[in-house]
PDB file of N, CA and C in Angstrom:
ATOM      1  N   UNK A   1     -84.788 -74.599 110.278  1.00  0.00           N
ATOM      2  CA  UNK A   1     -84.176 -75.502 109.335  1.00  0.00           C
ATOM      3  C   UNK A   1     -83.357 -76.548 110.090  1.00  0.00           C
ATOM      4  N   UNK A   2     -83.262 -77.572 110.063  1.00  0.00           N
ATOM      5  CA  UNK A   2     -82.858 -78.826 110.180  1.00  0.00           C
ATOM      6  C   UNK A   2     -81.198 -78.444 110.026  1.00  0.00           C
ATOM      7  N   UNK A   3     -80.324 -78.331 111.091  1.00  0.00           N
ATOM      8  CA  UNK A   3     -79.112 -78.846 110.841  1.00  0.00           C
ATOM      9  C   UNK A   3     -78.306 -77.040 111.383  1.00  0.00           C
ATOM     10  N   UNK A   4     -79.237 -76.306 111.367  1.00  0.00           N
ATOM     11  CA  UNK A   4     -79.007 -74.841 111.257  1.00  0.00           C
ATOM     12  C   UNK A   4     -78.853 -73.994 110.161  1.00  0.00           C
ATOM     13  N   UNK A   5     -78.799 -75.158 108.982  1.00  0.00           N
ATOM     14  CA  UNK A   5     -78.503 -74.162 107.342  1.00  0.00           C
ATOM     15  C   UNK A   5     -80.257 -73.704 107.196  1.00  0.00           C
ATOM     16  N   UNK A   6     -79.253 -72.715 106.624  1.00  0.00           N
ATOM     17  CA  UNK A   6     -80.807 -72.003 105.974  1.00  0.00           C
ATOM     18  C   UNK A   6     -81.169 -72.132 104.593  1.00  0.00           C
ATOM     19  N   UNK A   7     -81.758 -72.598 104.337  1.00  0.00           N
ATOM     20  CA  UNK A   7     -82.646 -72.650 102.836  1.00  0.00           C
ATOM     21  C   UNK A   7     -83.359 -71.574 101.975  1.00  0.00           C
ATOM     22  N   UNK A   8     -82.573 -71.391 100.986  1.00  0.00           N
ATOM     23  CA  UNK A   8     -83.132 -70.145  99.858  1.00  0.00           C
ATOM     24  C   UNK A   8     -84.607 -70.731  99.156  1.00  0.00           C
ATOM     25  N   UNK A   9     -85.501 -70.247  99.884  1.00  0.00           N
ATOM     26  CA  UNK A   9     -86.906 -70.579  99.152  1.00  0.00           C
ATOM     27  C   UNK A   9     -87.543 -69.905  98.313  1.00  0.00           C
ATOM     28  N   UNK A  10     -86.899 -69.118  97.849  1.00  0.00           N
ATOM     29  CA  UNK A  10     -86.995 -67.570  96.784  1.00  0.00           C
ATOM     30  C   UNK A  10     -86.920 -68.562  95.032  1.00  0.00           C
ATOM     31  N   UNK A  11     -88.190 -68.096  94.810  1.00  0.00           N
ATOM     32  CA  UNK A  11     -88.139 -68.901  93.907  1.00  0.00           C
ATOM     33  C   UNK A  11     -88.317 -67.373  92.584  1.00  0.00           C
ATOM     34  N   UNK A  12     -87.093 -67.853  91.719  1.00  0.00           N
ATOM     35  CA  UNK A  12     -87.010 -67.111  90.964  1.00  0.00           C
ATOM     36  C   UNK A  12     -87.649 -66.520  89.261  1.00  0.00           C
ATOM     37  N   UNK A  13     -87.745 -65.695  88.628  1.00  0.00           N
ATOM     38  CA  UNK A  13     -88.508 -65.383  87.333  1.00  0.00           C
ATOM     39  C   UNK A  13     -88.046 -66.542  86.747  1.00  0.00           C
ATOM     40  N   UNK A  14     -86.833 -66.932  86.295  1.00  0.00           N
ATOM     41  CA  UNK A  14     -86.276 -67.883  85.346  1.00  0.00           C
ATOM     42  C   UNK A  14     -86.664 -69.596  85.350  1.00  0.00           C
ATOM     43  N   UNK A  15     -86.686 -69.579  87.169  1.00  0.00           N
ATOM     44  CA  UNK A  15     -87.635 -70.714  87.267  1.00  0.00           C
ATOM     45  C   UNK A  15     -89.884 -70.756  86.743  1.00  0.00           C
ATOM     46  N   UNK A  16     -89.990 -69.640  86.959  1.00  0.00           N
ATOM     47  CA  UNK A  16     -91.180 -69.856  87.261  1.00  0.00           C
ATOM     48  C   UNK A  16     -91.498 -69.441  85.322  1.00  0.00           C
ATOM     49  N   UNK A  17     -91.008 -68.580  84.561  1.00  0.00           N
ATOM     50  CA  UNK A  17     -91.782 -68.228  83.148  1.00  0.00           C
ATOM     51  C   UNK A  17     -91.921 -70.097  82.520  1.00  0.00           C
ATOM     52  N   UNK A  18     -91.117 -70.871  82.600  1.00  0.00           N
ATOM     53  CA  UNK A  18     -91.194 -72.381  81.956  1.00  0.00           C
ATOM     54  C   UNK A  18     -92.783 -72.804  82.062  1.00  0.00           C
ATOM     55  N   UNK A  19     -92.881 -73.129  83.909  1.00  0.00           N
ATOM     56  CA  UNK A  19     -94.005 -73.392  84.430  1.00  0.00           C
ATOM     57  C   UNK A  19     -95.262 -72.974  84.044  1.00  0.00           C
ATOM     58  N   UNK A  20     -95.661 -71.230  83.143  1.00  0.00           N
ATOM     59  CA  UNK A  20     -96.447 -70.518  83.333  1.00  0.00           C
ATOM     60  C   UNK A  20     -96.957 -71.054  82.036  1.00  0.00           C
ATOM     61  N   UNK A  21     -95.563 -71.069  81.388  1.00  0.00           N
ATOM     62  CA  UNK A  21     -96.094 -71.216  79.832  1.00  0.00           C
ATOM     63  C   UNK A  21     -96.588 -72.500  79.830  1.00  0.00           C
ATOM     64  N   UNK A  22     -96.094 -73.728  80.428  1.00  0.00           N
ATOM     65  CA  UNK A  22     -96.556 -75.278  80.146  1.00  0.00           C
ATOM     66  C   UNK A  22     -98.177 -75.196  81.296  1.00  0.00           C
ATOM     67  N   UNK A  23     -98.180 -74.374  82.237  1.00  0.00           N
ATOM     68  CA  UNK A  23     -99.875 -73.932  82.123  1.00  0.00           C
ATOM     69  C   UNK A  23    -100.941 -73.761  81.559  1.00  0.00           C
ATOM     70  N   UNK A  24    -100.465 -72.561  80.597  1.00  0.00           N
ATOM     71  CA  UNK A  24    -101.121 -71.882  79.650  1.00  0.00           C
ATOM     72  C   UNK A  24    -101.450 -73.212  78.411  1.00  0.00           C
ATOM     73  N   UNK A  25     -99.984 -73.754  77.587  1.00  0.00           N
ATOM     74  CA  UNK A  25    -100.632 -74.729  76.876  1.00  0.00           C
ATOM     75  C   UNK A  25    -101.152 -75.981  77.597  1.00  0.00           C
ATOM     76  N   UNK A  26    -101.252 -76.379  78.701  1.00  0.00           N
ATOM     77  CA  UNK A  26    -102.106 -77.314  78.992  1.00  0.00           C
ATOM     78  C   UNK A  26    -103.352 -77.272  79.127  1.00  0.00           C
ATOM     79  N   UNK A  27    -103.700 -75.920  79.736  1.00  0.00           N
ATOM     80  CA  UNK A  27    -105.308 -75.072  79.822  1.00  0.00           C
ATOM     81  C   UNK A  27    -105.510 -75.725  78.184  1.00  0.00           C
ATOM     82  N   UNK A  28    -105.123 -75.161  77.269  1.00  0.00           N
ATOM     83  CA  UNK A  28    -105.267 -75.062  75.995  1.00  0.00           C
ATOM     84  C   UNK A  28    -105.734 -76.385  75.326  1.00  0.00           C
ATOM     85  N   UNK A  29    -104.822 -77.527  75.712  1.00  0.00           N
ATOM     86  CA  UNK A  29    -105.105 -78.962  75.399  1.00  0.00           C
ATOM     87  C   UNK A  29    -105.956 -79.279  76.670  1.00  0.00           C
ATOM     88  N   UNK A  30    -106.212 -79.377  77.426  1.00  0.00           N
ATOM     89  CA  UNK A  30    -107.731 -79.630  78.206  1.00  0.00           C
ATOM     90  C   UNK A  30    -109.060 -78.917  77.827  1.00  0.00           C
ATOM     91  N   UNK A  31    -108.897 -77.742  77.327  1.00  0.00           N
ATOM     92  CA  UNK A  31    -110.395 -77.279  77.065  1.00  0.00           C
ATOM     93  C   UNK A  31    -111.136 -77.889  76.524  1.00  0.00           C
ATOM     94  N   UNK A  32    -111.040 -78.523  75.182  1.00  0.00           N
ATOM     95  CA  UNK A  32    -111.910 -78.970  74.345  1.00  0.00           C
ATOM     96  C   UNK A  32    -112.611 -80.635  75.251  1.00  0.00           C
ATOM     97  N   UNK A  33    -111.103 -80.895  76.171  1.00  0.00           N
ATOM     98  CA  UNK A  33    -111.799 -82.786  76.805  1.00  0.00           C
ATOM     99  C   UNK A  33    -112.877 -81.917  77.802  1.00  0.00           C
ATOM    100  N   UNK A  34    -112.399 -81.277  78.573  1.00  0.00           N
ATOM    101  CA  UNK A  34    -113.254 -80.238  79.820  1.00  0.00           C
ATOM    102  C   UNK A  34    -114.773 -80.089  78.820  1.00  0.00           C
ATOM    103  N   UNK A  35    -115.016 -79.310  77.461  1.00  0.00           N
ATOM    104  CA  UNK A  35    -116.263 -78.466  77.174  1.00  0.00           C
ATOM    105  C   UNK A  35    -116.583 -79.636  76.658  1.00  0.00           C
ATOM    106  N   UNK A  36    -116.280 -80.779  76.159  1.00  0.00           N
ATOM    107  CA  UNK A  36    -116.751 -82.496  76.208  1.00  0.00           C
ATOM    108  C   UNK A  36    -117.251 -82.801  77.529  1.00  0.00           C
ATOM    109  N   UNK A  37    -116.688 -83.092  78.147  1.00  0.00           N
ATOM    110  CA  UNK A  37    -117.326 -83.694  79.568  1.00  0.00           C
ATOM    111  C   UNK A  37    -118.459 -82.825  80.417  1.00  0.00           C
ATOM    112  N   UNK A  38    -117.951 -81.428  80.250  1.00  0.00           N
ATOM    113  CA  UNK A  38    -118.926 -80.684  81.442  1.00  0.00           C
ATOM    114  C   UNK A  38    -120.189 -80.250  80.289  1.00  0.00           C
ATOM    115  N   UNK A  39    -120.500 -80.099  78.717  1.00  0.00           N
ATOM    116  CA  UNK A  39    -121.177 -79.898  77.620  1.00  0.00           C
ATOM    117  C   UNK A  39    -121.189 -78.008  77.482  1.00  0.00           C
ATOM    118  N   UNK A  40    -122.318 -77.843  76.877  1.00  0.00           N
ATOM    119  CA  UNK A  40    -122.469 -76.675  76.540  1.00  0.00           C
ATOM    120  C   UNK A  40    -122.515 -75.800  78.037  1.00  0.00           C
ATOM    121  N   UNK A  41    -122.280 -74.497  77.333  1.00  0.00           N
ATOM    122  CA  UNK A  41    -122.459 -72.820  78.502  1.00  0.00           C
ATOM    123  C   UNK A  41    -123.930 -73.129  78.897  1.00  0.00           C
ATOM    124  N   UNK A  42    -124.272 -73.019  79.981  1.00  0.00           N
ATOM    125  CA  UNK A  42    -125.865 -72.909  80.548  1.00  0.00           C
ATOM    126  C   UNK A  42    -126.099 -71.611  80.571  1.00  0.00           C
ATOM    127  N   UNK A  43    -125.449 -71.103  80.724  1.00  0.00           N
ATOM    128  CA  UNK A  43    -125.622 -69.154  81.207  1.00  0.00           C
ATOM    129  C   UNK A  43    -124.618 -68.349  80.150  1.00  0.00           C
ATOM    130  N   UNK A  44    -125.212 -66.991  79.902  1.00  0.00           N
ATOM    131  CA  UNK A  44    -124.105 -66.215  79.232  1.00  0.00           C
ATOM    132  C   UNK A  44    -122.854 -65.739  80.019  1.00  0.00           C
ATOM    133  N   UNK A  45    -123.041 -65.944  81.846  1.00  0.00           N
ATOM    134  CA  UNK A  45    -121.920 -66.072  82.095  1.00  0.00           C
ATOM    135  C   UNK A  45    -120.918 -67.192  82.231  1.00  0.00           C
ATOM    136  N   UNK A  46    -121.325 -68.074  81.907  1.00  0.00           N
ATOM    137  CA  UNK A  46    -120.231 -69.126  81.726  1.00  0.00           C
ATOM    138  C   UNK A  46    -119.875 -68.977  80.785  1.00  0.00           C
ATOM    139  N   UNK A  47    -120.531 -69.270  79.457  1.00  0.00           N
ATOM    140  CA  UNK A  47    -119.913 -68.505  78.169  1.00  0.00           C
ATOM    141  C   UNK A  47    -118.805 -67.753  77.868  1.00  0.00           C
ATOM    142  N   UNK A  48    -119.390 -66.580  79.006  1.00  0.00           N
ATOM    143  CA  UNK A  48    -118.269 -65.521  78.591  1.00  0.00           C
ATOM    144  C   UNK A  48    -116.739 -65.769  79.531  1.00  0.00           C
ATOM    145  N   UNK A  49    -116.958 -66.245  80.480  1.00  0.00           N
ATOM    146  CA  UNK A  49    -116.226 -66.839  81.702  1.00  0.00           C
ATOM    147  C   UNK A  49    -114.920 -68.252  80.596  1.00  0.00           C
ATOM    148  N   UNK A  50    -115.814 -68.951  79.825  1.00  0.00           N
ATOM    149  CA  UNK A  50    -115.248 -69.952  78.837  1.00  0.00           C
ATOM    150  C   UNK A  50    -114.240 -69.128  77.757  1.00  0.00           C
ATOM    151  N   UNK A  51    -114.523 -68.583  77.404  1.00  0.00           N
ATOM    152  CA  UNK A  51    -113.890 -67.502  76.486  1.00  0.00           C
ATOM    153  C   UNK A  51    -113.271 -67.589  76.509  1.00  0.00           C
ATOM    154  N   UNK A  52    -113.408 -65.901  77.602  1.00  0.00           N
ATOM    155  CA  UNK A  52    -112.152 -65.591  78.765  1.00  0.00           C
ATOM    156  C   UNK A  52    -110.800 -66.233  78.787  1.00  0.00           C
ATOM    157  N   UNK A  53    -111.500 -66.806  79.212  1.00  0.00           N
ATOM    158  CA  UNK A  53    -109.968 -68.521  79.614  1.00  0.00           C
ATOM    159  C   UNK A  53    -108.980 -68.867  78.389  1.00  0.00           C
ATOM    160  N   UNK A  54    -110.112 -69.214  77.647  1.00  0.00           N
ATOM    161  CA  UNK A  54    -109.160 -69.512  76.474  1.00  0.00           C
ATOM    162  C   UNK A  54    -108.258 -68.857  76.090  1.00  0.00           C
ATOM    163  N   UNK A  55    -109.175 -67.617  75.571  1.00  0.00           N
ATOM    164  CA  UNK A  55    -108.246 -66.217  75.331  1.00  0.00           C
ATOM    165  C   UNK A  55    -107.103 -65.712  75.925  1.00  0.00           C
ATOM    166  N   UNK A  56    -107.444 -65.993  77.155  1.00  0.00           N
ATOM    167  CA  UNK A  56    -106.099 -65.670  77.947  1.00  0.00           C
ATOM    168  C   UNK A  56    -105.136 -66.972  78.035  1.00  0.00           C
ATOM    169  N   UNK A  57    -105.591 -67.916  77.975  1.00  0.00           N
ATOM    170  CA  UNK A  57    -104.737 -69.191  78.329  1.00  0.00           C
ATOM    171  C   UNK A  57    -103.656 -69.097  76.447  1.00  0.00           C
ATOM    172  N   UNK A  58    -104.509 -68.481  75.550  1.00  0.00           N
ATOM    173  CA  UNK A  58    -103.690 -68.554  74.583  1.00  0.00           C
ATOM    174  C   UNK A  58    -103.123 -67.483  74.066  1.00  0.00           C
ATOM    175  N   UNK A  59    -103.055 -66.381  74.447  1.00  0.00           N
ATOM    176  CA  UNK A  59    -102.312 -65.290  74.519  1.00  0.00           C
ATOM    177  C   UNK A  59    -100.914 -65.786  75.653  1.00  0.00           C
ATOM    178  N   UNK A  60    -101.602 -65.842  76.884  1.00  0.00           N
ATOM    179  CA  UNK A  60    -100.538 -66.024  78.032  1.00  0.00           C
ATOM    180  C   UNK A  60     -99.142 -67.056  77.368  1.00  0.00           C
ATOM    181  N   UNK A  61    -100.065 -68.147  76.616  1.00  0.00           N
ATOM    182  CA  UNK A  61     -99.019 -69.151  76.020  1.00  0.00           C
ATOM    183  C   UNK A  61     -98.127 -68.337  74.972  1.00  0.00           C
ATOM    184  N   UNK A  62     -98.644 -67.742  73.668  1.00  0.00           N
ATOM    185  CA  UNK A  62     -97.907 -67.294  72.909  1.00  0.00           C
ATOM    186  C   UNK A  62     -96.775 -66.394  73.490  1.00  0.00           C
ATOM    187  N   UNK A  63     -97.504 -65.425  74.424  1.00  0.00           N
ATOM    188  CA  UNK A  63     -96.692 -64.426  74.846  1.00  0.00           C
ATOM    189  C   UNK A  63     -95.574 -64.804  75.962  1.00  0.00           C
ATOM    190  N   UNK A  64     -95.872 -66.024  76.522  1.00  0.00           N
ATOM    191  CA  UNK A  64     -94.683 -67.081  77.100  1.00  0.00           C
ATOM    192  C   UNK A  64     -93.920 -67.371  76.277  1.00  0.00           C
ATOM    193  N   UNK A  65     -93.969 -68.074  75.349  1.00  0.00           N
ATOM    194  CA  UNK A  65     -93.186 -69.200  74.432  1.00  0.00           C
ATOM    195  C   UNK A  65     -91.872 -67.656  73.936  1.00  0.00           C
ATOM    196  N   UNK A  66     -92.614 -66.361  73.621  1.00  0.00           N
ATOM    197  CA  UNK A  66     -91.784 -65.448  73.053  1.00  0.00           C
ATOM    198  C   UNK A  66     -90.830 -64.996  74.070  1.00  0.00           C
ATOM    199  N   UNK A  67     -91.367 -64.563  75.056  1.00  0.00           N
ATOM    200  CA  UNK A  67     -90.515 -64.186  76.010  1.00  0.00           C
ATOM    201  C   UNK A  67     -89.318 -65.569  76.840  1.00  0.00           C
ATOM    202  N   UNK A  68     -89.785 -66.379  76.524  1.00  0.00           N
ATOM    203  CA  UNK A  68     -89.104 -68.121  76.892  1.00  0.00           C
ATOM    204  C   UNK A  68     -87.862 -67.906  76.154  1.00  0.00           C
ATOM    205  N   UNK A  69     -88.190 -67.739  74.915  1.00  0.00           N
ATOM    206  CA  UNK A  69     -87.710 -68.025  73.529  1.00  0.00           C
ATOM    207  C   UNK A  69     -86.400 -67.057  73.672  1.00  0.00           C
ATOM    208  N   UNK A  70     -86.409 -65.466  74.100  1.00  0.00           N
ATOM    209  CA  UNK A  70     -86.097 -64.392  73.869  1.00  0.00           C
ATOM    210  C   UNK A  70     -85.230 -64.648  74.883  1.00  0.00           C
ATOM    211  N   UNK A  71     -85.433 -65.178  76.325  1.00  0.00           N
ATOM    212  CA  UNK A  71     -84.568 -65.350  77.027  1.00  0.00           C
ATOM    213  C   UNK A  71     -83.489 -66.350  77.147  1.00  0.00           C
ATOM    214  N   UNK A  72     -83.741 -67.301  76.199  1.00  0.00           N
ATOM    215  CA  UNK A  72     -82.832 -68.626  76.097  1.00  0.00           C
ATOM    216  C   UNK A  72     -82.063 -68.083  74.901  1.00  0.00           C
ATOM    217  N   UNK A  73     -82.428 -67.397  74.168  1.00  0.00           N
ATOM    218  CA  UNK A  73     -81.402 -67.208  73.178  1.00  0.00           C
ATOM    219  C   UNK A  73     -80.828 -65.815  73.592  1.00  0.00           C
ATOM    220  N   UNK A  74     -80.819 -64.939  74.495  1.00  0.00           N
ATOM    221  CA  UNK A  74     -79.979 -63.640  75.209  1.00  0.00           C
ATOM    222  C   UNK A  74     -78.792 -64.524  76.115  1.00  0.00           C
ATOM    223  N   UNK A  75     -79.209 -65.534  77.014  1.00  0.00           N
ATOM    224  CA  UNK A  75     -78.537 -66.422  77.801  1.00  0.00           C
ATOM    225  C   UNK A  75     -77.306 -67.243  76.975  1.00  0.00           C
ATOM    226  N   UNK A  76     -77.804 -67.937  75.334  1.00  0.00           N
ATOM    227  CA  UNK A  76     -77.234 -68.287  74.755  1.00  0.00           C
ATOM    228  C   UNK A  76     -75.641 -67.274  74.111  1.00  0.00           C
ATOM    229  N   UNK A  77     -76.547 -66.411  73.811  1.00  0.00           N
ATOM    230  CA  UNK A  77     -75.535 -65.232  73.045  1.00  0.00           C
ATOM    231  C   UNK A  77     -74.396 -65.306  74.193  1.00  0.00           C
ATOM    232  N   UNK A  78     -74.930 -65.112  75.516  1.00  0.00           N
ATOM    233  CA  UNK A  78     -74.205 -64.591  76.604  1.00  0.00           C
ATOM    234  C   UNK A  78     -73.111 -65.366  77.148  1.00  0.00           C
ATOM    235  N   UNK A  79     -73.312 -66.860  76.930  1.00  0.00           N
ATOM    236  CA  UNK A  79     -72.703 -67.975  76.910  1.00  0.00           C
ATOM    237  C   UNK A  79     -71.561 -68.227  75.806  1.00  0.00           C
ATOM    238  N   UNK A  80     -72.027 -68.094  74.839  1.00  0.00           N
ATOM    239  CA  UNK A  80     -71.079 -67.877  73.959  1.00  0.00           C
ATOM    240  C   UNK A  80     -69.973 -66.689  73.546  1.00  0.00           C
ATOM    241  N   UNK A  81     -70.687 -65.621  74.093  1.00  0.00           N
ATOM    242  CA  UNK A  81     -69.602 -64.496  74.204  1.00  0.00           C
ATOM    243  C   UNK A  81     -68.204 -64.621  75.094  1.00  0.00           C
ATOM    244  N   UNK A  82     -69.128 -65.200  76.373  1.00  0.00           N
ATOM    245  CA  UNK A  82     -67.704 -65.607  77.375  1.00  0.00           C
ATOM    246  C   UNK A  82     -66.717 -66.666  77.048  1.00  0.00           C
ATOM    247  N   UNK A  83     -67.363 -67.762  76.334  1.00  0.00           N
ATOM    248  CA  UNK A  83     -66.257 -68.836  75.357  1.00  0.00           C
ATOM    249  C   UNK A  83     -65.269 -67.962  74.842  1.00  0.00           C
ATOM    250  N   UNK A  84     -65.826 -67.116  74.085  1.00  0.00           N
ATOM    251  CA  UNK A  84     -64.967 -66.610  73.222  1.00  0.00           C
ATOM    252  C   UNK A  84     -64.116 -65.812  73.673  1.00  0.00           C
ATOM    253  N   UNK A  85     -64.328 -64.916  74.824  1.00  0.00           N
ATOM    254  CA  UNK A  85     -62.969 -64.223  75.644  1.00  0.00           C
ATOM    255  C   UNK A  85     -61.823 -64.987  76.363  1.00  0.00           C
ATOM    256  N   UNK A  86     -62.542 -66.657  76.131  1.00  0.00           N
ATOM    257  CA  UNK A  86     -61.431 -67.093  77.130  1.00  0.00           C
ATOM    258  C   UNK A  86     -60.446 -67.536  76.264  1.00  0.00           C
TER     259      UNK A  86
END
């Protein structure tokens, strides 16, 4: 490291669940321009491979947004509890 400090490159859960979820719904809003441009499944494994994706890209999203959701409002509570002791 430059200077002798050392740099925390530990990148943490709280950073990374945001990222996963704005993944998941972007997969989600690209599929339909993607199965436009590239056209139909040629094979039943692409097909099933197409699915797949979705399925998971929209589970992964829902089940982000909840757990997103669940943690901003535990953080919130938590925030506001300490207001209130002071």
């Amino acid at each position: 490291m430059a200077g002798g400090a050392e740099a925390n490159d530990e990148v943490k859960l709280d950073e990374l669940l945001p990222w996963l979820e704005f993944a998941c719904w972007t997969a989600l809003v690209l599929f339909p321009i993607l199965q436009y441009v590239n056209g139909p499944s040629v094979s039943t494994e692409q097909a099933v491979m197409r699915t797949c994706l979705v399925i998971g890209a929209t589970l992964g999203a829902i089940v982000l947004r909840l757990v997103n959701w669940r943690r901003q409002r535990a953080a919130t509570a938590a925030s506001d509890a300490t207001s209130k002791d002071r």
